[in-house]
C-alpha atoms as a PDB file:
ATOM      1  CA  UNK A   1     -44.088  23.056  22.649  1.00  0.00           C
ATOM      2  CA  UNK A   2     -42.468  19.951  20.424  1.00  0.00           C
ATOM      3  CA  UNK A   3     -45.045  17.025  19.884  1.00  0.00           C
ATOM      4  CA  UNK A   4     -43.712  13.584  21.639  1.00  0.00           C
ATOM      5  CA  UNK A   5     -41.982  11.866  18.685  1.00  0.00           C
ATOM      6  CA  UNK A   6     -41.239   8.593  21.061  1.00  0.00           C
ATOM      7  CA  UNK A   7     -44.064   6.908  19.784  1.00  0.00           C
ATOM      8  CA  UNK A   8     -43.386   7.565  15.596  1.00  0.00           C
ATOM      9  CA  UNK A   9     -39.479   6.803  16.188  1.00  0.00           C
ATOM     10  CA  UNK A  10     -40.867   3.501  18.345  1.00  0.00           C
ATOM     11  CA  UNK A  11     -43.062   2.660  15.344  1.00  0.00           C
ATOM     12  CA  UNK A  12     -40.172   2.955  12.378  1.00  0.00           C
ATOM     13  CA  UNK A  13     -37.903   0.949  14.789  1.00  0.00           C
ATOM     14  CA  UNK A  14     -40.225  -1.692  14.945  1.00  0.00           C
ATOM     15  CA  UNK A  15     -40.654  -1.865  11.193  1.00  0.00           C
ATOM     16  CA  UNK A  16     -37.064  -1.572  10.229  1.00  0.00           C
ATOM     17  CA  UNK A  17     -35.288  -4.421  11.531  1.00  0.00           C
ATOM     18  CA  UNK A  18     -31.643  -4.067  12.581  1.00  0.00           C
ATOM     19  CA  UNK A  19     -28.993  -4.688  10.497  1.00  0.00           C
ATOM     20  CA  UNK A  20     -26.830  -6.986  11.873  1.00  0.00           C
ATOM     21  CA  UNK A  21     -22.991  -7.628  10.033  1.00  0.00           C
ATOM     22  CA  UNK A  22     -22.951 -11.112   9.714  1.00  0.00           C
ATOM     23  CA  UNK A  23     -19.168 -12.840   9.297  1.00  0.00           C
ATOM     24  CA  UNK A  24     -19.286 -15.993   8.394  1.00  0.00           C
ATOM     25  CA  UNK A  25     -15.870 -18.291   9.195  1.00  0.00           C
ATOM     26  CA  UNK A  26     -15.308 -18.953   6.099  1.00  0.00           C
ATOM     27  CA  UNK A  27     -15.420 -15.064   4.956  1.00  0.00           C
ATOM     28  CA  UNK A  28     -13.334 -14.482   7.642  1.00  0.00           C
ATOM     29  CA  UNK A  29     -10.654 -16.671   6.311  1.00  0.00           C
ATOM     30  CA  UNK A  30     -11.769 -15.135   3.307  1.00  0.00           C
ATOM     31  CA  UNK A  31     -10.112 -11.796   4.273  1.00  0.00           C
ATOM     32  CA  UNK A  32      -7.637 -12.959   6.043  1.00  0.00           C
ATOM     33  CA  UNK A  33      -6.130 -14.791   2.951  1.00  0.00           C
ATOM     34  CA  UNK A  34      -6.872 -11.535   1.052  1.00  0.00           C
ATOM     35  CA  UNK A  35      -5.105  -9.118   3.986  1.00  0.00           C
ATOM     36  CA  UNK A  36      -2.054 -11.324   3.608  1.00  0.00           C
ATOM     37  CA  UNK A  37      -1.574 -11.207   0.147  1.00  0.00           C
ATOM     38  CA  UNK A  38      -1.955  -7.440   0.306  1.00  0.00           C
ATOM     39  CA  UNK A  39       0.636  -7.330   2.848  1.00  0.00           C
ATOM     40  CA  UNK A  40       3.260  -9.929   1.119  1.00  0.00           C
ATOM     41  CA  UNK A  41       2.871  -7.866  -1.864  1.00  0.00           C
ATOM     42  CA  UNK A  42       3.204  -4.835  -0.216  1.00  0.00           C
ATOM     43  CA  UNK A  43       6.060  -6.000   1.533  1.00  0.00           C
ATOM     44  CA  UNK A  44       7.642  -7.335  -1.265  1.00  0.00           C
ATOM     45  CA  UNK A  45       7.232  -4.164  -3.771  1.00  0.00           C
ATOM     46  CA  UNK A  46       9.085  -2.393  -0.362  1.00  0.00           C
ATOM     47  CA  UNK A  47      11.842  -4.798  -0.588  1.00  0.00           C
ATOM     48  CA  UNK A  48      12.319  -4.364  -4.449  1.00  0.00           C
ATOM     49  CA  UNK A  49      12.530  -0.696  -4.713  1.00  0.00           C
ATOM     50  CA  UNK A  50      15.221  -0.917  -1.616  1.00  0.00           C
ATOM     51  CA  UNK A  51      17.263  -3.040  -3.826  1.00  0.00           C
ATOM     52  CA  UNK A  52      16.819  -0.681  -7.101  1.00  0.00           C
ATOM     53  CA  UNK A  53      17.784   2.729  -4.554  1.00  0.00           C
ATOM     54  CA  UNK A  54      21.045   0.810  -3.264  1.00  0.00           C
ATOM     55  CA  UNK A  55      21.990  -0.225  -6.931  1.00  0.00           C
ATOM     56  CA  UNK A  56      21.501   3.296  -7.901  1.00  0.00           C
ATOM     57  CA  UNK A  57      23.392   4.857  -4.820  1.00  0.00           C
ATOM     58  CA  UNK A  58      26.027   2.307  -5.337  1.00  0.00           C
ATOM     59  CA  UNK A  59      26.714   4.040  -9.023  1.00  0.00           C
ATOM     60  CA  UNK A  60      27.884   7.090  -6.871  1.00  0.00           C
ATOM     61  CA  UNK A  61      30.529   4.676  -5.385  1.00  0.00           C
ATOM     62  CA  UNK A  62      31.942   3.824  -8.458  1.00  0.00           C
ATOM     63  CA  UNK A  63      35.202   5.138 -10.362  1.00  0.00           C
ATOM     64  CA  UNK A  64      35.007   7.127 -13.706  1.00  0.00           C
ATOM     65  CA  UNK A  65      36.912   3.901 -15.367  1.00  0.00           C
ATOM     66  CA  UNK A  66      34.194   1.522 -13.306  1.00  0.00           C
ATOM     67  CA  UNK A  67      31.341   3.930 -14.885  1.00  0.00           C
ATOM     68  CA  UNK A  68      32.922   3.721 -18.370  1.00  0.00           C
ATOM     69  CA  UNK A  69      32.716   0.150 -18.500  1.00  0.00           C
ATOM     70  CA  UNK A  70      29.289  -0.012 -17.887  1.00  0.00           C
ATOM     71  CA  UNK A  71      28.990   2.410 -20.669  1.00  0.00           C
ATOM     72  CA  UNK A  72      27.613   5.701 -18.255  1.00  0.00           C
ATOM     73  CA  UNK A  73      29.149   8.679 -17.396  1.00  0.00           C
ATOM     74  CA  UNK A  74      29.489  10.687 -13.879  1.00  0.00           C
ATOM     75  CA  UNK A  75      26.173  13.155 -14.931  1.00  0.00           C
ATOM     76  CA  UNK A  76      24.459   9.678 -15.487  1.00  0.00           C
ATOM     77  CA  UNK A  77      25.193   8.058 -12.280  1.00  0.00           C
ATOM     78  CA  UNK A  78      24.468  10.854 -10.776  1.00  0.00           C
ATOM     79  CA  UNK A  79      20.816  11.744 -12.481  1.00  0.00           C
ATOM     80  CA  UNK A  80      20.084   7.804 -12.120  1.00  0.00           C
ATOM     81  CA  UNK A  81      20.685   7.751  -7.984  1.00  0.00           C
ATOM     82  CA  UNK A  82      18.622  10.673  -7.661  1.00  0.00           C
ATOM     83  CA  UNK A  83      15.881   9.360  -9.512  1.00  0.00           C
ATOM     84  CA  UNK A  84      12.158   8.814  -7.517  1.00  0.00           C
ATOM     85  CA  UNK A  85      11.077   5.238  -6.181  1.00  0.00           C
ATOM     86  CA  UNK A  86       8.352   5.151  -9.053  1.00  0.00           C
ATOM     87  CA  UNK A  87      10.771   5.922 -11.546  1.00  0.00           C
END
């Protein structure tokens, strides 16, 4: 038969107090300021690599005379649109 353990799990919940997640309003703004910045950054390294991929897709739209001038060749444009986000 198992012993009661009621009483010792009564006993340790007496002595350990809850923990209770205090917020305070002004750590609340806190993270809110924080979350925001995260996001506008966030949103703004989105908006920056869209801009890099439709430069580099737009080199595929160019003519061999239009790639010359800009001093690349066909291989180039090519190799540069394909290229990763992080790259």
């Amino acid at each position: 038969m198992r012993p009661d353990h009621t009483a010792a799990t009564q006993c340790l919940a007496d002595a350990i107090p809850a923990l209770k997640p205090t917020v305070r309003a002004s750590d609340a703004a806190t993270i809110r300021q924080a979350l925001r910045a995260r996001l506008v950054a966030a949103a703004s390294w989105v908006s920056y690599q869209m801009e890099r991929r439709r430069s580099r897709r737009a080199l595929l739209e160019m003519t061999d005379d239009q790639l010359k001038d800009i001093g690349l060749s066909r291989g180039e444009a090519y190799s540069e649109s394909t290229r990763r986000l992080w790259d």
